[in-house]
C-alpha atoms as a PDB file:
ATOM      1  CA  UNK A   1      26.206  22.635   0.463  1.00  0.00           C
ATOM      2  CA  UNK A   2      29.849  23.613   0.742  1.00  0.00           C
ATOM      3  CA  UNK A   3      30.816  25.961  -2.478  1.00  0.00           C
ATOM      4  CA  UNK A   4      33.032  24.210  -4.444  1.00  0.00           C
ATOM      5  CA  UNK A   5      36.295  26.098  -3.972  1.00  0.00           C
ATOM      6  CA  UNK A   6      35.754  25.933  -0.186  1.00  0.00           C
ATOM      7  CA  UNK A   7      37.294  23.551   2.255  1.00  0.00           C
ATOM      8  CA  UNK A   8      34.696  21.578   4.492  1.00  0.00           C
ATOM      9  CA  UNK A   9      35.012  21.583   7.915  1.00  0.00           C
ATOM     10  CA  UNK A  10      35.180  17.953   8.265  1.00  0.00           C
ATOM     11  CA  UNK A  11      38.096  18.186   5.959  1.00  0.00           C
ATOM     12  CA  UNK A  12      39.677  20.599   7.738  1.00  0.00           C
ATOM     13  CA  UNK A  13      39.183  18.834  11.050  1.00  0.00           C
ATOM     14  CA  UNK A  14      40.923  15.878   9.449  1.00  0.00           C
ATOM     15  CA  UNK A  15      43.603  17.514   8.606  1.00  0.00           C
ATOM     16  CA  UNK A  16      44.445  19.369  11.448  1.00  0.00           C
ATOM     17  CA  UNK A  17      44.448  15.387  13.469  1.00  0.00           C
ATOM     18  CA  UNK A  18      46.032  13.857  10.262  1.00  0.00           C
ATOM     19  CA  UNK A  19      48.850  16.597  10.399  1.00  0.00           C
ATOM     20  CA  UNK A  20      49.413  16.785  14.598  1.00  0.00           C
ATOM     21  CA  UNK A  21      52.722  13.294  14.158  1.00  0.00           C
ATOM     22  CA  UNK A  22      54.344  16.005  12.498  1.00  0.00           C
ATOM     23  CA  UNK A  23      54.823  16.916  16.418  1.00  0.00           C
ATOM     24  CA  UNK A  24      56.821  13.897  16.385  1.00  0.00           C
ATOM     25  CA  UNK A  25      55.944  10.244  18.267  1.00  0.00           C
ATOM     26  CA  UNK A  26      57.954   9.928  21.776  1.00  0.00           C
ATOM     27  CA  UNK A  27      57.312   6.358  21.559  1.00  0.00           C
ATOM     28  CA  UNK A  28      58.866   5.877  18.118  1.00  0.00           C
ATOM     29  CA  UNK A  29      61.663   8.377  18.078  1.00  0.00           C
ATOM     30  CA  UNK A  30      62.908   6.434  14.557  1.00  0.00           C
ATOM     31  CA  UNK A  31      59.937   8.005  12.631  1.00  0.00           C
ATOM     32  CA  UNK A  32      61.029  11.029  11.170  1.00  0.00           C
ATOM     33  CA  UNK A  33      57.672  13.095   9.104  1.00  0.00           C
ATOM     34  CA  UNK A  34      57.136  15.451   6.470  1.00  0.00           C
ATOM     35  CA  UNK A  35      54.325  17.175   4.761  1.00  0.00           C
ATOM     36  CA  UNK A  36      54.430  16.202   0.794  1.00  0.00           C
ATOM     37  CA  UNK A  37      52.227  17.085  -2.253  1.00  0.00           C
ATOM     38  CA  UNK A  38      49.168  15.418  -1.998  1.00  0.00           C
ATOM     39  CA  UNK A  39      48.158  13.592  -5.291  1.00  0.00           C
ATOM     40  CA  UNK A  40      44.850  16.183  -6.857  1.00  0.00           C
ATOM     41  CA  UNK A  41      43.155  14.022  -9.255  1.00  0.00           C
ATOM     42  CA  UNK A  42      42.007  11.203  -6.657  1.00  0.00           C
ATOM     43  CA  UNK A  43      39.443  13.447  -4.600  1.00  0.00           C
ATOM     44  CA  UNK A  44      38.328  17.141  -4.627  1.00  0.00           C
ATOM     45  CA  UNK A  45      40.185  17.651  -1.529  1.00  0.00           C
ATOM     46  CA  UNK A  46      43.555  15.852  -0.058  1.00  0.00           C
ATOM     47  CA  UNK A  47      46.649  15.800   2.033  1.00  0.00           C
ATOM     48  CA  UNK A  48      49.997  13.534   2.102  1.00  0.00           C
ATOM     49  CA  UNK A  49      52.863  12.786   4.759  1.00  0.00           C
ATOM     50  CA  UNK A  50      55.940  11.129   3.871  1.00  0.00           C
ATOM     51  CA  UNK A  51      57.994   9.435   6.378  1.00  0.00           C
ATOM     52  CA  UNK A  52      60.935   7.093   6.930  1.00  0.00           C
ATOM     53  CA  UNK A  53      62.249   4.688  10.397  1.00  0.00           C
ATOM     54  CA  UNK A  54      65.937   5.905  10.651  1.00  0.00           C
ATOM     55  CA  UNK A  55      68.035   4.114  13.143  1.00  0.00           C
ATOM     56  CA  UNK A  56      71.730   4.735  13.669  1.00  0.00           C
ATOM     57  CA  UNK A  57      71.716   7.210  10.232  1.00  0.00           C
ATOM     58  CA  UNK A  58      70.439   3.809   7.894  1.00  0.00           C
ATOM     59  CA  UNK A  59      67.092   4.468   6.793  1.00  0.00           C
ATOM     60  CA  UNK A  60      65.163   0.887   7.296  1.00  0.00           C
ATOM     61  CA  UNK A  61      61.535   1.932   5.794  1.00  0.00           C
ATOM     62  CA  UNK A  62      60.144   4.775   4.272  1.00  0.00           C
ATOM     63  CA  UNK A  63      55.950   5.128   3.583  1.00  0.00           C
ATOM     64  CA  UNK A  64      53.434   7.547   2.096  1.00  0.00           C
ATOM     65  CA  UNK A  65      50.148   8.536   3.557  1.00  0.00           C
ATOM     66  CA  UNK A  66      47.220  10.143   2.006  1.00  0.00           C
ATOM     67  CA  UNK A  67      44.445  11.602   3.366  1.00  0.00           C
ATOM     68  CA  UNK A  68      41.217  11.728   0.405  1.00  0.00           C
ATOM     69  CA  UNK A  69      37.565  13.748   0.864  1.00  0.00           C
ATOM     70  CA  UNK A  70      35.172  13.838  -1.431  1.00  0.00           C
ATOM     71  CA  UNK A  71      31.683  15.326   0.170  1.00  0.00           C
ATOM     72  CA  UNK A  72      30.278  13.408  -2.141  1.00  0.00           C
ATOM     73  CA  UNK A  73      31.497   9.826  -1.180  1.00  0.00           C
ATOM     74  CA  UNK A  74      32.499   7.581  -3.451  1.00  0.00           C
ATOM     75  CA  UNK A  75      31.909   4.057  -4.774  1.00  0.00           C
ATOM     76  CA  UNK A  76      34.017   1.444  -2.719  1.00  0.00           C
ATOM     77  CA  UNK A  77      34.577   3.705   0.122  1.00  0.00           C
ATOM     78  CA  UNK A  78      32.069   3.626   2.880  1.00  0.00           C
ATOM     79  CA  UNK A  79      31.977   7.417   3.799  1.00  0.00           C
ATOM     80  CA  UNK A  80      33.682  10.261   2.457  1.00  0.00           C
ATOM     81  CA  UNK A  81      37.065   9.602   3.444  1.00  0.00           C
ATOM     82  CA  UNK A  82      39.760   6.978   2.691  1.00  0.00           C
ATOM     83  CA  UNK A  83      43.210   6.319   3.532  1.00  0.00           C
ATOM     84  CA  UNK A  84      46.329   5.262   0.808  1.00  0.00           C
ATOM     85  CA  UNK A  85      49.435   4.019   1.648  1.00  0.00           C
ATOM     86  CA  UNK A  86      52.300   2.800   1.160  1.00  0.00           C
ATOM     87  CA  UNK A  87      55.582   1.067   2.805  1.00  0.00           C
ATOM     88  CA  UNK A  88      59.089  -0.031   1.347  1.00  0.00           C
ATOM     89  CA  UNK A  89      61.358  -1.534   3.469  1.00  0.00           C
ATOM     90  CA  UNK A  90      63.921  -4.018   2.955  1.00  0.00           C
ATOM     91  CA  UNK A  91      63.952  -7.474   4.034  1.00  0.00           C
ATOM     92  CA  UNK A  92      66.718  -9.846   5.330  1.00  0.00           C
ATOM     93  CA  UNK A  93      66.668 -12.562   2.258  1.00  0.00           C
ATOM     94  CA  UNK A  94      65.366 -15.477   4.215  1.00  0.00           C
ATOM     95  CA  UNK A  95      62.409 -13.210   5.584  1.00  0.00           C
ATOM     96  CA  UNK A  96      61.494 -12.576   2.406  1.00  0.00           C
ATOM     97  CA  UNK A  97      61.852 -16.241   1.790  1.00  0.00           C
ATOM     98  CA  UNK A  98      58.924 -16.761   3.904  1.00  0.00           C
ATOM     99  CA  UNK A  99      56.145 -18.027   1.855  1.00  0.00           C
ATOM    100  CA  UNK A 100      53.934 -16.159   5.117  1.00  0.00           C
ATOM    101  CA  UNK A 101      55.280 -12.678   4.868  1.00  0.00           C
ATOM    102  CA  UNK A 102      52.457 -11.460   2.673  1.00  0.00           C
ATOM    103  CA  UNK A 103      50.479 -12.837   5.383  1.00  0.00           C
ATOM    104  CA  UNK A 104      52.166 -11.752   7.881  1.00  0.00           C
ATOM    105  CA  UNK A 105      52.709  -8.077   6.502  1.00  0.00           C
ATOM    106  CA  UNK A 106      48.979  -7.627   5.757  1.00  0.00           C
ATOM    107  CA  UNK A 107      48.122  -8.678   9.818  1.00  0.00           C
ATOM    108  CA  UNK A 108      50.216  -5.799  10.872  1.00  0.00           C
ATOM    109  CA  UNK A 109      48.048  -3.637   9.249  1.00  0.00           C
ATOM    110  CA  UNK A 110      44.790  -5.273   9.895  1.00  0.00           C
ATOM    111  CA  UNK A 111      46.051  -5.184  13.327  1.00  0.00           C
ATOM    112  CA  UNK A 112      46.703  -2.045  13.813  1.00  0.00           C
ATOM    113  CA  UNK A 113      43.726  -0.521  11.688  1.00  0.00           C
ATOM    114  CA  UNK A 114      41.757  -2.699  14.475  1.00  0.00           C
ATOM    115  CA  UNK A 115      42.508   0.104  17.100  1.00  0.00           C
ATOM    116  CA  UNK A 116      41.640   3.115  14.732  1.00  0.00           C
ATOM    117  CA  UNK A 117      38.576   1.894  13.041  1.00  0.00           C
ATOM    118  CA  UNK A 118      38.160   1.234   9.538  1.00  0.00           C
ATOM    119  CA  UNK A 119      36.408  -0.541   6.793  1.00  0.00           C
ATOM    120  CA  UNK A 120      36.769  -1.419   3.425  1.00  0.00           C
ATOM    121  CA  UNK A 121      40.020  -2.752   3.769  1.00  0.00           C
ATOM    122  CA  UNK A 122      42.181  -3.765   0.201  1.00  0.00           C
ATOM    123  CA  UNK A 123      45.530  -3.594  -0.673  1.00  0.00           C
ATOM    124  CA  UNK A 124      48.804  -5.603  -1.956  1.00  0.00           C
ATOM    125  CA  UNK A 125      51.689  -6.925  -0.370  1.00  0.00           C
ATOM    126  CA  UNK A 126      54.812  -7.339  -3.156  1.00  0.00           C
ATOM    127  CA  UNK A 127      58.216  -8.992  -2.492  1.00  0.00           C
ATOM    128  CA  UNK A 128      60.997  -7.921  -4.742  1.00  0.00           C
ATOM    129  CA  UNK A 129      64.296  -9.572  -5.282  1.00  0.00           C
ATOM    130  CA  UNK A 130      66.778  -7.593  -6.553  1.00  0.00           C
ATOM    131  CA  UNK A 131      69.809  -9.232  -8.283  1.00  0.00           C
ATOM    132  CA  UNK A 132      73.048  -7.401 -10.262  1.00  0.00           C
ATOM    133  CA  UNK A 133      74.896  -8.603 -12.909  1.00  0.00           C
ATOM    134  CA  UNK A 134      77.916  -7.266 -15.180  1.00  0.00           C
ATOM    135  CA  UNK A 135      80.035  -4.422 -13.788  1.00  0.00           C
ATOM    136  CA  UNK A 136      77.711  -4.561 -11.067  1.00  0.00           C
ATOM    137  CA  UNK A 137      77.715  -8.177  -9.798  1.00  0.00           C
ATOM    138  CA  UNK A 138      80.064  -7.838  -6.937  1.00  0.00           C
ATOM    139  CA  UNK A 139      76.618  -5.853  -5.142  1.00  0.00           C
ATOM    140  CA  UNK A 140      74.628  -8.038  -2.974  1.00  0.00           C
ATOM    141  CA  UNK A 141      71.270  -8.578  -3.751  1.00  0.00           C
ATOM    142  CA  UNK A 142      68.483  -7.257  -2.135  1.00  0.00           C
ATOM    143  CA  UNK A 143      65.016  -8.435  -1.117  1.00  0.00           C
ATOM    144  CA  UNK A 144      62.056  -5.563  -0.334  1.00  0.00           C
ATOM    145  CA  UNK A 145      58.550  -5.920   0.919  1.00  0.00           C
ATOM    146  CA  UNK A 146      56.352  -3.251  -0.508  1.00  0.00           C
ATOM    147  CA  UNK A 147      52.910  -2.581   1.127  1.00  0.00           C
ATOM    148  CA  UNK A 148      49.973  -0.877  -0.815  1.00  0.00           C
ATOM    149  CA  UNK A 149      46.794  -0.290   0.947  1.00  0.00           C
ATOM    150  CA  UNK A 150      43.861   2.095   1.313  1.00  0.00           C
ATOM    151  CA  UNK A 151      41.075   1.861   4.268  1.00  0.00           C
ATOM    152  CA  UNK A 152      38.131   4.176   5.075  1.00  0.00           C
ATOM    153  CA  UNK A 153      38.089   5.313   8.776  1.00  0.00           C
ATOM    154  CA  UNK A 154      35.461   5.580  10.930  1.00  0.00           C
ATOM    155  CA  UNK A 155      35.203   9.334  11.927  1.00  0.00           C
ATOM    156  CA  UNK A 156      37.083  12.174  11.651  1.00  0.00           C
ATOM    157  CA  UNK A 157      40.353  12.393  13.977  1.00  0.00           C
ATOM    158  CA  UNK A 158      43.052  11.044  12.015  1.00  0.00           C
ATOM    159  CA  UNK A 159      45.615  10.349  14.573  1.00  0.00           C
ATOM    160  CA  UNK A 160      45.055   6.427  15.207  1.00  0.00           C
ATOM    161  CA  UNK A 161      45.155   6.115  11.469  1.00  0.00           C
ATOM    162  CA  UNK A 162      48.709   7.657  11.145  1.00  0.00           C
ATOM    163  CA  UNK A 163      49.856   6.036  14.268  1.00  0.00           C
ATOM    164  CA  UNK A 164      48.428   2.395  12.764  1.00  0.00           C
ATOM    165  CA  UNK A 165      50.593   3.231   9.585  1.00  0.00           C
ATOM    166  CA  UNK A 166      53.550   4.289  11.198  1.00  0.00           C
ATOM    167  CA  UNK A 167      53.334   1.321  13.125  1.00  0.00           C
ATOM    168  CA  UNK A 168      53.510  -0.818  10.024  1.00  0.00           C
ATOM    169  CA  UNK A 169      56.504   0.978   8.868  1.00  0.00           C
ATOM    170  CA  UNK A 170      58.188   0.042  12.234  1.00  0.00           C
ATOM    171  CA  UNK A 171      57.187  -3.487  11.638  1.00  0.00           C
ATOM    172  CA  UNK A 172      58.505  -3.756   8.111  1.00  0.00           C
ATOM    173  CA  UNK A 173      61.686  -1.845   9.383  1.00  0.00           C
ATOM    174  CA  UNK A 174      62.238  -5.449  11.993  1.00  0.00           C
ATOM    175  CA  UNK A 175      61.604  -2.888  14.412  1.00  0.00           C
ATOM    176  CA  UNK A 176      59.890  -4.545  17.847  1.00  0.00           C
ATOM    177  CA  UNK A 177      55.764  -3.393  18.616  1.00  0.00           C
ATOM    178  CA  UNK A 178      55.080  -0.297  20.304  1.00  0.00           C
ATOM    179  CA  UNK A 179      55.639  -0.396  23.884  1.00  0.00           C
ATOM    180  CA  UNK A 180      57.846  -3.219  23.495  1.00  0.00           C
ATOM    181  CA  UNK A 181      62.052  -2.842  24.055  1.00  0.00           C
ATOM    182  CA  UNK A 182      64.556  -3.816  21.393  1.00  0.00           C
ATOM    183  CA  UNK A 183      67.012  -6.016  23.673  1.00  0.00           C
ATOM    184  CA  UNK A 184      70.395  -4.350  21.579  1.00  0.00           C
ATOM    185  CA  UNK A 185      69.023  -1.204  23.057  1.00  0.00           C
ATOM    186  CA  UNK A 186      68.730  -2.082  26.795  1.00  0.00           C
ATOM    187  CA  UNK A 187      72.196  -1.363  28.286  1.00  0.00           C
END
């Protein structure tokens, strides 16, 4: 039994394969990452990245990951790990329109979790119109897509996980799929 103020080994495995985008993704040089405060209460032990999809200095989506272990398990998610995130991006208005996107949003994440491994998929998929009014009616209003999930993976090494999430930022951002080229940026 691992003392309690002592970091498993699993855990710190994890980590270390949760932590190694930070090296940056040649395939998605839009993803910028950072190490954040993980939340404390959710798990005895945990880790967070931030990140956001910059292109051309406009930041299109931004996302939270955490990274939960609790020796012990817990209830709902099959093993002792689990996954949360979250993505924001915003949407052109008649995406968001789409009666679908919620759909559509949730498949890009069940579609890329498919690669990593994972069960005990849930989450939320919110569209948010915002619209302004008195001194500030002359700004446009704005539709966003906001994704909140959480997954358990199947082993240890992180690094599909974070690349499945990143992915979904991309996505959300109107970015094209990995390995696929943007036609505005072939010249």
């Amino acid at each position: 039994m691992t003392p309690p103020n002592e970091t498993p080994a699993s855990f710190q495995r994890a980590v270390e394969s949760f932590r190694a985008v930070l090296e940056g993704d040649p395939e998605r040089p839009e993803l910028e990452f950072e190490e954040m405060p993980a939340p404390q209460r959710l798990a005895p032990h945990s880790t967070a990245l931030s990140a956001a999809v910059v292109r051309d200095d406009t930041e299109l989506a931004v996302g939270r990951l955490i990274l939960l272990h609790d020796p012990k398990g817990r209830p709902g998610w099959d093993g002792r790990f689990r996954l949360v995130a979250y993505v924001r991006a915003e949407l052109e208005p008649e995406i968001a329109d789409d009666a679908l996107i919620g759909q559509v949003a949730w498949s890009w994440l069940t579609e890329a979790l498919a690669e990593a491994g994972s069960s005990a998929e849930s989450g939320t998929i919110t569209r948010a119109v915002s619209e302004s009014f008195g001194s500030k009616q002359d700004e446009p209003a704005t539709t966003e897509l906001e994704l909140r999930a959480s997954w358990s993976p199947s082993g240890q090494d992180m690094r599909d996980h974070v690349r499945a999430w990143s992915e979904v930022m991309c996505m959300a951002a109107g970015l094209p799929p990995r390995g696929v080229r943007d036609l505005k940026d072939v010249r």
